[in-house]
C-alpha atoms as a PDB file:
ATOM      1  CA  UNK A   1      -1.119 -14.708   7.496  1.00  0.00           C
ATOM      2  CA  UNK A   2      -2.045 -18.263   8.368  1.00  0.00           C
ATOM      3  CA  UNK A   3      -5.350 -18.770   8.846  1.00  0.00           C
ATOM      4  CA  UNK A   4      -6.717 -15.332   7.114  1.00  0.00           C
ATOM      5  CA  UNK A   5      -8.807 -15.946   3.924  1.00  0.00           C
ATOM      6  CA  UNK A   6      -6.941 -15.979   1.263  1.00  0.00           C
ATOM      7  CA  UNK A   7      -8.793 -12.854  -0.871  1.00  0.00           C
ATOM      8  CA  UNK A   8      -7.524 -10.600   2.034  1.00  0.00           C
ATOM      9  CA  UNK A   9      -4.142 -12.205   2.183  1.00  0.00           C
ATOM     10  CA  UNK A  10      -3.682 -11.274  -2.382  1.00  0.00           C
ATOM     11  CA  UNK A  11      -4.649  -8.135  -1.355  1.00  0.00           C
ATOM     12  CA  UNK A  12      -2.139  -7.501   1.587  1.00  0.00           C
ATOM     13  CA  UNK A  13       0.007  -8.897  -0.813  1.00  0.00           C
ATOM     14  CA  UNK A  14      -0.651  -6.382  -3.432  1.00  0.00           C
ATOM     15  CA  UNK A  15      -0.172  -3.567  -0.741  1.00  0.00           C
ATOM     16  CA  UNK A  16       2.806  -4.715   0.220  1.00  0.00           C
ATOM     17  CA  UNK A  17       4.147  -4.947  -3.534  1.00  0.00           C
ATOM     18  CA  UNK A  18       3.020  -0.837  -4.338  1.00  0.00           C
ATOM     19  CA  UNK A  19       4.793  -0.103  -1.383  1.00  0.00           C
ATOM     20  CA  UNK A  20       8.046  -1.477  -2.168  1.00  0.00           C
ATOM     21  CA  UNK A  21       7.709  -0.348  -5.731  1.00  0.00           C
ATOM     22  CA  UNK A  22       7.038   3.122  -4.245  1.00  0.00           C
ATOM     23  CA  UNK A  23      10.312   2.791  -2.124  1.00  0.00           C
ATOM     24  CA  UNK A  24      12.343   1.700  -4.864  1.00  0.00           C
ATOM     25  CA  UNK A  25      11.307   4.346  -7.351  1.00  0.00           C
ATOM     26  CA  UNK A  26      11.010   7.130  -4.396  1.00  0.00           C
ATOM     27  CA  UNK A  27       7.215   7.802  -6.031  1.00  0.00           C
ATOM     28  CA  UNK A  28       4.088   8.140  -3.929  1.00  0.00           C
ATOM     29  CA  UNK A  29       1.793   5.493  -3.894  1.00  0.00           C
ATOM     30  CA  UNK A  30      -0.758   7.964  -5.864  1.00  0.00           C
ATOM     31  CA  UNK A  31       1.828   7.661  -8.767  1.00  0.00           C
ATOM     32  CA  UNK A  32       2.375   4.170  -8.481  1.00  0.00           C
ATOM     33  CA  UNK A  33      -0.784   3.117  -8.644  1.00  0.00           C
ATOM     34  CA  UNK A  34      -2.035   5.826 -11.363  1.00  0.00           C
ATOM     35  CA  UNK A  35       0.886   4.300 -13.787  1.00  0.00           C
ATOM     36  CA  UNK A  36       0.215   0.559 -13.294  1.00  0.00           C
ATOM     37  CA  UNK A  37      -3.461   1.136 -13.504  1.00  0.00           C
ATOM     38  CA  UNK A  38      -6.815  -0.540 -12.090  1.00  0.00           C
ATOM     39  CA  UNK A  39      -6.383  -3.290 -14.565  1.00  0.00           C
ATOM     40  CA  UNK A  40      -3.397  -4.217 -14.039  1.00  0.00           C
ATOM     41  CA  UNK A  41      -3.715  -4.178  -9.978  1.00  0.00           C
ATOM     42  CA  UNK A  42      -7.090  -6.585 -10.438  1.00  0.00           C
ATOM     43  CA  UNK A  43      -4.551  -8.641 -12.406  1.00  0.00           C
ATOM     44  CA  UNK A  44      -2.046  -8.476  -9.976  1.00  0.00           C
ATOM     45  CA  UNK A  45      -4.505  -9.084  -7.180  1.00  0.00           C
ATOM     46  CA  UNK A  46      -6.180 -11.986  -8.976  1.00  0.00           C
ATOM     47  CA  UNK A  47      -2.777 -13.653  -9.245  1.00  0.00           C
ATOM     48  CA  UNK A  48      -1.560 -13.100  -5.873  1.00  0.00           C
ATOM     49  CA  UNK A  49      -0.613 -16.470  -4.989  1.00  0.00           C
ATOM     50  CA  UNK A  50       1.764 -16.795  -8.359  1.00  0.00           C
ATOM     51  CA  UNK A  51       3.298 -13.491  -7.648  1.00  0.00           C
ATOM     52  CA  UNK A  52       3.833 -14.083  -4.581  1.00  0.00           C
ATOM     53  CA  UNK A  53       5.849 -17.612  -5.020  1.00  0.00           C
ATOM     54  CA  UNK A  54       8.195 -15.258  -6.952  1.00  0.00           C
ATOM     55  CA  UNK A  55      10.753 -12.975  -5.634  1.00  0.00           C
ATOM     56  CA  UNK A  56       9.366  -9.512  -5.151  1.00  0.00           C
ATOM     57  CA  UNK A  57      11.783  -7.429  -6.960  1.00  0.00           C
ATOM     58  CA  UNK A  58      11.809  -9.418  -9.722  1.00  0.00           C
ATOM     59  CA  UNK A  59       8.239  -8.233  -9.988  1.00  0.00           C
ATOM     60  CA  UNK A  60       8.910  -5.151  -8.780  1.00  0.00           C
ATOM     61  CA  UNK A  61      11.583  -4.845 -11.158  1.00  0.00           C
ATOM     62  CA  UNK A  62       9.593  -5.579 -13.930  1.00  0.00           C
ATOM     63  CA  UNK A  63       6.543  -3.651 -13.342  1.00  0.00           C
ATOM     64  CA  UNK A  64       8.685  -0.912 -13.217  1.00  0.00           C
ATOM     65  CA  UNK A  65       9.980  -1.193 -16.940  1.00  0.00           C
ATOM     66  CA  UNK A  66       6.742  -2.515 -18.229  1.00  0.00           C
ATOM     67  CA  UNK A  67       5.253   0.760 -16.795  1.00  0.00           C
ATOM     68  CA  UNK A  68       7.587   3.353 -17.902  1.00  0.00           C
ATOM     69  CA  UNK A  69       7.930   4.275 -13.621  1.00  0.00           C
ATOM     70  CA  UNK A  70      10.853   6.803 -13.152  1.00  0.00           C
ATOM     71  CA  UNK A  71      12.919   7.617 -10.319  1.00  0.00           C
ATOM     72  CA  UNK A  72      10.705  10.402  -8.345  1.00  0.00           C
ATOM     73  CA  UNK A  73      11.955  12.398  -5.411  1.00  0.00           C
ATOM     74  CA  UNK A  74       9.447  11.319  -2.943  1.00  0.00           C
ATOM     75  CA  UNK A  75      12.311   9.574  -0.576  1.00  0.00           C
ATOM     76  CA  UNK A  76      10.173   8.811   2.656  1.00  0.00           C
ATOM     77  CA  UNK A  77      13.562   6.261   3.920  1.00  0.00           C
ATOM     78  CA  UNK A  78      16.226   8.683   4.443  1.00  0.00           C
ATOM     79  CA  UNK A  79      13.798  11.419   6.841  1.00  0.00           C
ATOM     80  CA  UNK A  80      13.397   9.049   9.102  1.00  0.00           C
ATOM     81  CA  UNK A  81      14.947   9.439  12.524  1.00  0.00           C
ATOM     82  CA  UNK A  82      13.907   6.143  13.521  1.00  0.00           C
ATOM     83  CA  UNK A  83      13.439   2.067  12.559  1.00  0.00           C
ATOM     84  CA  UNK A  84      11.963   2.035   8.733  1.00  0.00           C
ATOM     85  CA  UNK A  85       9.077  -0.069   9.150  1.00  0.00           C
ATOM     86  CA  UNK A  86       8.938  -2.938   6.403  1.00  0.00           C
ATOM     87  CA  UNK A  87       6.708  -2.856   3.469  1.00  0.00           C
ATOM     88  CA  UNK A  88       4.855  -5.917   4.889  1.00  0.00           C
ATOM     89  CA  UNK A  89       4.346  -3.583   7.707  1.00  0.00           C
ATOM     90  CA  UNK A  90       2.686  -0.948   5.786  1.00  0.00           C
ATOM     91  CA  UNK A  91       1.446  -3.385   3.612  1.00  0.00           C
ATOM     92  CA  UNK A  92      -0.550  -4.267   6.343  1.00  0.00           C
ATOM     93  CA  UNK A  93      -1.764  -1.110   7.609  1.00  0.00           C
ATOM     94  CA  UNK A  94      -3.275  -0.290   4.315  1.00  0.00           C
ATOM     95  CA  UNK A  95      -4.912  -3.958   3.906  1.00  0.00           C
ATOM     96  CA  UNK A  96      -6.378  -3.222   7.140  1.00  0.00           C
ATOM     97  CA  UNK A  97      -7.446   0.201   6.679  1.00  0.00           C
ATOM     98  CA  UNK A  98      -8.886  -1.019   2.665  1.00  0.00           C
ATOM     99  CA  UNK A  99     -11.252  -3.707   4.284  1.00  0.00           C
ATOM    100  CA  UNK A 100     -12.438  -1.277   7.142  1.00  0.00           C
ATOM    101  CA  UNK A 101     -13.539   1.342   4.428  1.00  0.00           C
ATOM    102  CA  UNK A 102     -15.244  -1.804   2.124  1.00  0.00           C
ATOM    103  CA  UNK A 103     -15.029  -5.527   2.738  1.00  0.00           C
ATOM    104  CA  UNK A 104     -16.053  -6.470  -0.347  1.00  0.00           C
ATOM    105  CA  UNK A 105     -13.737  -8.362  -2.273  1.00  0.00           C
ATOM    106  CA  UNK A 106     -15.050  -7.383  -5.176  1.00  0.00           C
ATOM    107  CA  UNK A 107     -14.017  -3.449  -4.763  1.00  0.00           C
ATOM    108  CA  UNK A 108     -11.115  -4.121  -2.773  1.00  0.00           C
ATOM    109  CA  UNK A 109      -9.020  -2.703  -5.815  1.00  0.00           C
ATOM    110  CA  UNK A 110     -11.300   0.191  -6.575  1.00  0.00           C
ATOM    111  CA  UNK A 111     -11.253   1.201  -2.901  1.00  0.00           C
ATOM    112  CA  UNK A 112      -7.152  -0.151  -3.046  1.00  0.00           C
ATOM    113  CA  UNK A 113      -6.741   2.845  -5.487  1.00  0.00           C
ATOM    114  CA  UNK A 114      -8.879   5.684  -3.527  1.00  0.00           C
ATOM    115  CA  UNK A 115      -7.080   4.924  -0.405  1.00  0.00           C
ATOM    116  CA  UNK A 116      -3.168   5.093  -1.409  1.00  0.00           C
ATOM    117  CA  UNK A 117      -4.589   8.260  -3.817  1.00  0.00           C
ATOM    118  CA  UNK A 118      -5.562  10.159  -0.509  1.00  0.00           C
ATOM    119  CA  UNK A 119      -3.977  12.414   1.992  1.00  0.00           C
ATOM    120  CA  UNK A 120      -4.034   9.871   4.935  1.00  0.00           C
ATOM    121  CA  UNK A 121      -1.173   8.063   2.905  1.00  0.00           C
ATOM    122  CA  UNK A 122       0.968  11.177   3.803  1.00  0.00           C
ATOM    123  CA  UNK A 123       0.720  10.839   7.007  1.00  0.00           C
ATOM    124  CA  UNK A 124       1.111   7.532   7.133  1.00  0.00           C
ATOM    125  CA  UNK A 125       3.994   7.747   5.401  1.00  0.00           C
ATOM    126  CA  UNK A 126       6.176  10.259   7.943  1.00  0.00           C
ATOM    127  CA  UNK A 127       7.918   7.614   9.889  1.00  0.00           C
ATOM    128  CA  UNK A 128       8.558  10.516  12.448  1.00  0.00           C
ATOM    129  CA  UNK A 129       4.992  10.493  13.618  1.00  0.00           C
ATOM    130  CA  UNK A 130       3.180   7.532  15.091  1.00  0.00           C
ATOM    131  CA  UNK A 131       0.415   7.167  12.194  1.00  0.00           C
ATOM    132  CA  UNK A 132       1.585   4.543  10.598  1.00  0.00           C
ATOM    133  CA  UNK A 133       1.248   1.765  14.110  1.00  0.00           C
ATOM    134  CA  UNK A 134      -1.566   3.670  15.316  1.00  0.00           C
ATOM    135  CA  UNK A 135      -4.795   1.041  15.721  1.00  0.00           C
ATOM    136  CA  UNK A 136      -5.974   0.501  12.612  1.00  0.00           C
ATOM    137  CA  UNK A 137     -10.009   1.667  13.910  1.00  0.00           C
ATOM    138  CA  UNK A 138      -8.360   5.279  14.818  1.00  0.00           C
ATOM    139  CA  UNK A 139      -6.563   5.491  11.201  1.00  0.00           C
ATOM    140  CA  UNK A 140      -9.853   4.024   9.915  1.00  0.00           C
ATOM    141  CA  UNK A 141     -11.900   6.980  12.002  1.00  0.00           C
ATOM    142  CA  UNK A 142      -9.321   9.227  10.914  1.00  0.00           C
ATOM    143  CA  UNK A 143      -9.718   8.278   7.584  1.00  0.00           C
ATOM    144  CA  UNK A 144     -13.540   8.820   7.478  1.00  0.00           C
ATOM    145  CA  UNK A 145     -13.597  12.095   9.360  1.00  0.00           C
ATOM    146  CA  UNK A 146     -10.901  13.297   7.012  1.00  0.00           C
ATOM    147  CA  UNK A 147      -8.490  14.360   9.383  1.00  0.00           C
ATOM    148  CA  UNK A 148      -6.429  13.683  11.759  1.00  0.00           C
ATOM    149  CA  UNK A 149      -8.216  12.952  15.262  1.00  0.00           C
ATOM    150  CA  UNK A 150      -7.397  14.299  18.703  1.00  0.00           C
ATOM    151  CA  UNK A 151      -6.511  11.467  20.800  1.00  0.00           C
END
């Protein structure tokens, strides 16, 4: 992270945070960020830096109560056969894949929110396949085409 602006590094950071929210509540990413809302995630992106001095499931914790966020049955850990990547890890394929579709800081919430509400998030998210370390230009191109590209 050192030497990466710091407007891409809040919003890696607030990747990061809706996927461990999304692991701890077993909820898809679509859910997550429908029930914390576009506010909220500009707020959350705005205050990156404080957020991120803190401990992550204490804000995890309570973003979950202060948005009513159940327990869902969308359990993406225990299917897979091999290493879990981290949420910084998939964190950072989404922050790449955000600023790819629109690097303008500005919109990277708006387009935060269309990317983790579409179906290249599923795929992504099957640990079993090799989406989620693919280079980030062919799950950019993938993405775009909406599809999933012959290699």
């Amino acid at each position: 992270m050192q030497g990466e602006p710091q407007k891409k590094n809040d919003l890696f950071f607030a990747c990061s945070l809706i996927e461990y929210i999304a692991r701890k509540t077993n909820n898809t990413k679509k859910y997550i960020v429908e029930k914390i809302g576009t506010d909220t995630l500009q707020k959350i992106y705005d205050l990156a830096d404080v957020y991120h001095s803190e401990n992550i499931e204490k804000v995890c914790y309570e973003l979950i109560h202060k948005f009513g966020i159940e327990e869902g049955k969308y359990d993406i850990i225990s299917k897979c056969k091999y290493s879990v990547p981290s949420y910084w890890d998939i964190g950072r394929v989404y922050q790449h894949l955000i600023i790819s579709i629109n690097d303008n800081q500005n919109e990277y919430i708006n387009t935060l929110v269309e990317v983790l509400s579409s179906w290249i998030i599923l795929k992504i998210d099957d640990y079993n396949s090799s989406m989620y370390y693919e280079n980030p230009d062919y799950i950019y191109w993938c993405y775009k085409e909406g599809r999933i590209l012959e290699e």
